[in-house]
C-alpha atoms as a PDB file:
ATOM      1  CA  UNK A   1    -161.343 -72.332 181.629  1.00  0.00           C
ATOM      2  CA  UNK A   2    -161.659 -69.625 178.829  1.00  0.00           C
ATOM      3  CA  UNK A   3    -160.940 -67.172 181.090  1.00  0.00           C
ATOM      4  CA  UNK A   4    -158.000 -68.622 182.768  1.00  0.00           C
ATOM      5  CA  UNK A   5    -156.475 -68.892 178.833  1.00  0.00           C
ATOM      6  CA  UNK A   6    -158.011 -65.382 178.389  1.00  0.00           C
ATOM      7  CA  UNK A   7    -155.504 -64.135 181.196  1.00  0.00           C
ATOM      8  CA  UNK A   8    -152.814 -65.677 179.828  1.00  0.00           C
ATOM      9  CA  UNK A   9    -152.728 -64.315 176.732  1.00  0.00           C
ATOM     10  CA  UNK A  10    -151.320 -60.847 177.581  1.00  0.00           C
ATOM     11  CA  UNK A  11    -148.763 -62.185 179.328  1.00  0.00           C
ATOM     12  CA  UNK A  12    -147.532 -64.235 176.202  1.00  0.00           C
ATOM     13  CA  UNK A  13    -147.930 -61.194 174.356  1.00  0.00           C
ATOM     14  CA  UNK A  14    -146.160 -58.976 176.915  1.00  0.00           C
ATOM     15  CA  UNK A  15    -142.691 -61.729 177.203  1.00  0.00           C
ATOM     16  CA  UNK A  16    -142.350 -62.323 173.133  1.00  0.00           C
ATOM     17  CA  UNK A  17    -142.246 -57.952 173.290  1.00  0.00           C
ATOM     18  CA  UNK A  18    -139.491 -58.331 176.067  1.00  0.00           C
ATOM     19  CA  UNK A  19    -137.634 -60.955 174.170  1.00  0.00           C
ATOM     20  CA  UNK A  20    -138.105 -59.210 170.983  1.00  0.00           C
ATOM     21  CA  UNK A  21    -136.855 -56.316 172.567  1.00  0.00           C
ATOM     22  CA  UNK A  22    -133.767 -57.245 174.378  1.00  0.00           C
ATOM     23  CA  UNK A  23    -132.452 -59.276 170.704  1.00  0.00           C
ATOM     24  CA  UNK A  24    -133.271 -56.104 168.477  1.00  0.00           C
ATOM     25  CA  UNK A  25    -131.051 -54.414 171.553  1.00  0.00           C
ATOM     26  CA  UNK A  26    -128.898 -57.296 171.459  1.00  0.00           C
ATOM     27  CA  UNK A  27    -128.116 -57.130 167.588  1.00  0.00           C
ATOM     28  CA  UNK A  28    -128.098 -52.885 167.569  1.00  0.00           C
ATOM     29  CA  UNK A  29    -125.762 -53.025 170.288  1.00  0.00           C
ATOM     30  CA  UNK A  30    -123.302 -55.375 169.042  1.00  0.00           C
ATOM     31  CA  UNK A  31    -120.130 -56.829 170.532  1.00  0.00           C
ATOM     32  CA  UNK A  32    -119.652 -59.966 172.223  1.00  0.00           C
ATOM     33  CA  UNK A  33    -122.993 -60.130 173.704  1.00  0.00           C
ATOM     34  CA  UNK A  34    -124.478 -59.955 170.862  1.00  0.00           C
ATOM     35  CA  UNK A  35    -122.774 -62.653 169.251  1.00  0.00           C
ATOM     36  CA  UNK A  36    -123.268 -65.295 172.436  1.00  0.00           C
ATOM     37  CA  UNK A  37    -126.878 -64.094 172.758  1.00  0.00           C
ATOM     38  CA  UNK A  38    -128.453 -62.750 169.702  1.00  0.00           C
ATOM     39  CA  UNK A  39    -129.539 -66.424 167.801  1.00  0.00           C
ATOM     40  CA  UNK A  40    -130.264 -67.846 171.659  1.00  0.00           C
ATOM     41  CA  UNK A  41    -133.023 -64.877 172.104  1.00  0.00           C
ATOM     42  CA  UNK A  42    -134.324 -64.743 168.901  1.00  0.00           C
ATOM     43  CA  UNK A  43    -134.668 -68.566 169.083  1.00  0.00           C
ATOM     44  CA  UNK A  44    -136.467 -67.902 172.448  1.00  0.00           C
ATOM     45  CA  UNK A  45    -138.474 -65.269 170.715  1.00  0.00           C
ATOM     46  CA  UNK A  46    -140.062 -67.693 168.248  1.00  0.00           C
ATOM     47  CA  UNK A  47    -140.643 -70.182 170.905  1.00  0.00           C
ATOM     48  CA  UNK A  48    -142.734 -67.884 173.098  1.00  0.00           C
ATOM     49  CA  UNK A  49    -144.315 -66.442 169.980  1.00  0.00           C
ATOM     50  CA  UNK A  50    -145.495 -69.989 169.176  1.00  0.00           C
ATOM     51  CA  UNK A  51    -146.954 -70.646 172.622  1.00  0.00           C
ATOM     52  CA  UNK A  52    -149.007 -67.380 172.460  1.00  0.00           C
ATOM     53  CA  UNK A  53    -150.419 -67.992 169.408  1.00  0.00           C
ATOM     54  CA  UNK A  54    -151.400 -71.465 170.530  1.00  0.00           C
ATOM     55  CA  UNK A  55    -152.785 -69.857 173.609  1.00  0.00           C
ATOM     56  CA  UNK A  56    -155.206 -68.233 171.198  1.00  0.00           C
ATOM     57  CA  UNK A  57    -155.893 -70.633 169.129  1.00  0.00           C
ATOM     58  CA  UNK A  58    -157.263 -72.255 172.068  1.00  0.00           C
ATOM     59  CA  UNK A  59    -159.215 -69.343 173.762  1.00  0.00           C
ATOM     60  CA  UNK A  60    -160.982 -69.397 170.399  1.00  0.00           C
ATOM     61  CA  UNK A  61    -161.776 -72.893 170.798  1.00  0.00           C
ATOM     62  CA  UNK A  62    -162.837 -72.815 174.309  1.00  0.00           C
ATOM     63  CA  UNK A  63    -165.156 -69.663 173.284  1.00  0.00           C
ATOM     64  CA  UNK A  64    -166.722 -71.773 170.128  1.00  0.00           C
ATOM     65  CA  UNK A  65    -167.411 -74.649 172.522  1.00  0.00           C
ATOM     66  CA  UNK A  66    -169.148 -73.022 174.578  1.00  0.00           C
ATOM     67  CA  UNK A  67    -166.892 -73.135 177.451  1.00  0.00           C
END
């Protein structure tokens, strides 16, 4: 199970970059994309930021169990 969690975590890693990335674009960029998108990715940012950290809380769980 550890490793299946293990695997996962790059991925969470890899979408909160993309999300990141496309609101800093987002808010550099400006205009009315910006202002209909910006809060909605940054909001989406946190979210998957959240889950990934979660993800390794729980890898470090499965690891100290002995699973």
């Amino acid at each position: 199970m550890s490793g299946f969690v293990f695997f996962l975590i790059p991925i969470g890693l890899a979408a909160t970059l993309i999300i990141l990335g496309l609101g800093i674009y987002s808010l550099a960029k400006g205009g009315a994309f910006a202002k209909a998108n910006s809060n909605k990715l940054m909001r989406l940012r946190v979210a998957a930021q959240a889950i990934t950290i979660a993800l390794m809380m729980l890898f470090l769980w499965l690891v100290s169990q002995g699973a």
